[in-house]
C-alpha atoms as a PDB file:
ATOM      1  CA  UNK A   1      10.865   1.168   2.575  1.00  0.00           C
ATOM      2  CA  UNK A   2      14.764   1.232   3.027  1.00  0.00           C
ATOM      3  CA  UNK A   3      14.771   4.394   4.349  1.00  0.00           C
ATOM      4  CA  UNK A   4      13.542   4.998   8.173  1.00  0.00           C
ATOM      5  CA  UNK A   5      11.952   8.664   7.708  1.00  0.00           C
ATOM      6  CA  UNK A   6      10.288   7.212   4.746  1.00  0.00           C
ATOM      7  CA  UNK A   7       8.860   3.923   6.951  1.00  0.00           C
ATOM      8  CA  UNK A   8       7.933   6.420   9.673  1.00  0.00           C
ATOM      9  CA  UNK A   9       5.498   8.572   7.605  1.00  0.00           C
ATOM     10  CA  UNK A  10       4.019   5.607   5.700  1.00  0.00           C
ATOM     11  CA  UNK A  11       3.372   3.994   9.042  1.00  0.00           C
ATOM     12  CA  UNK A  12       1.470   7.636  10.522  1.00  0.00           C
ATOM     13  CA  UNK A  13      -0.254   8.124   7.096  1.00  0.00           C
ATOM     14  CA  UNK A  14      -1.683   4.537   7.491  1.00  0.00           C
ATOM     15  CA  UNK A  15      -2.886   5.236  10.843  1.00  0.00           C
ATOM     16  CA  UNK A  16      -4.622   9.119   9.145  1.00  0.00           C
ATOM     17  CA  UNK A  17      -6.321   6.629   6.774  1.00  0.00           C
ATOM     18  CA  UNK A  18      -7.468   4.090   9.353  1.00  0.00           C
ATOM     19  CA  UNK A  19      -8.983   6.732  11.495  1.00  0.00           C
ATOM     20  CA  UNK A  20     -10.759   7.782   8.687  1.00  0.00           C
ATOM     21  CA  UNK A  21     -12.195   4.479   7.697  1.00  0.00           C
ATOM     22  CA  UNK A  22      -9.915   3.858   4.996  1.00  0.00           C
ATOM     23  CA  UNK A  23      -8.688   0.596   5.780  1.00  0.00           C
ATOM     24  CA  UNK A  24      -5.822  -1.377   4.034  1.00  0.00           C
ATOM     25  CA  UNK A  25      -7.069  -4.411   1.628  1.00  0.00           C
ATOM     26  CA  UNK A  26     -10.789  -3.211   2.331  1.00  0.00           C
ATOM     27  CA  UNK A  27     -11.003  -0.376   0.741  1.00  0.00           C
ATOM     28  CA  UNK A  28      -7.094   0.847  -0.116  1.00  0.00           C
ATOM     29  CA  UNK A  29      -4.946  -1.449  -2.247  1.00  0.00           C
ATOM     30  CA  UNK A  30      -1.503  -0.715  -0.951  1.00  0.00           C
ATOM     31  CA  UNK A  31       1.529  -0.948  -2.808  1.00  0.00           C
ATOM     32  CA  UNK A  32       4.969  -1.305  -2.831  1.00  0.00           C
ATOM     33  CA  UNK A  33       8.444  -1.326  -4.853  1.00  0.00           C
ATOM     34  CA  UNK A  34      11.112  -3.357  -4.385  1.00  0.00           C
ATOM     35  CA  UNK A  35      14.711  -2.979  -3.066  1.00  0.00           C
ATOM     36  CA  UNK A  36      15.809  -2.183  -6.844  1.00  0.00           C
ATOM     37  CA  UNK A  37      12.550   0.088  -6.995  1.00  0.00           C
ATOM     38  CA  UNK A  38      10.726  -2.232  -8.852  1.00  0.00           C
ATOM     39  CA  UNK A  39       6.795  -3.049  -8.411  1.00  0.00           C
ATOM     40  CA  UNK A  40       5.054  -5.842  -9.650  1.00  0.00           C
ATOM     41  CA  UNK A  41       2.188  -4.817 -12.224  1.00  0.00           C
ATOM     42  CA  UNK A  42       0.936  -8.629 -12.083  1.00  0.00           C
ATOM     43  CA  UNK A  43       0.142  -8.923  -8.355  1.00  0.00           C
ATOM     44  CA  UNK A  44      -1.520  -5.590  -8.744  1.00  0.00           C
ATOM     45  CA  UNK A  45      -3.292  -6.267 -11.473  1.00  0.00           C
ATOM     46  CA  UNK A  46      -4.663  -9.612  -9.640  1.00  0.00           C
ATOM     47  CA  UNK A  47      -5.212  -7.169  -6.389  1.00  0.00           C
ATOM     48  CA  UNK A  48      -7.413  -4.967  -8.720  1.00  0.00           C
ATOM     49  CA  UNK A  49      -9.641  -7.876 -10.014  1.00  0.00           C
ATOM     50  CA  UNK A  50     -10.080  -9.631  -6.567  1.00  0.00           C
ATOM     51  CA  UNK A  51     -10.859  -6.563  -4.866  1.00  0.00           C
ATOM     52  CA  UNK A  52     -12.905  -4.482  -7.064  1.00  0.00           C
ATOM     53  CA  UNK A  53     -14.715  -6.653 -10.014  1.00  0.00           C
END
């Protein structure tokens, strides 16, 4: 999310999937990495089980 093209088309594909009913924490776990490009397995994990089980 550092870089500002990269921010830019997350931010218009979000609004493509809103207008198509896919909505953020309802129905699309969204993700993200780190400053070091890292991503957290755990919260996602956790994410996963709240969400979907």
């Amino acid at each position: 999310m550092s870089s500002k093209e990269y921010r830019e088309h997350h931010k218009w594909k979000m609004e493509v999937y809103e207008k198509a009913g896919i909505v953020p924490w309802k129905n699309l776990i969204v993700t993200y990495d780190d400053e070091d490009g890292n991503i957290n397995v755990g919260i996602i994990e956790s994410e996963i089980k709240n969400k979907l089980i």
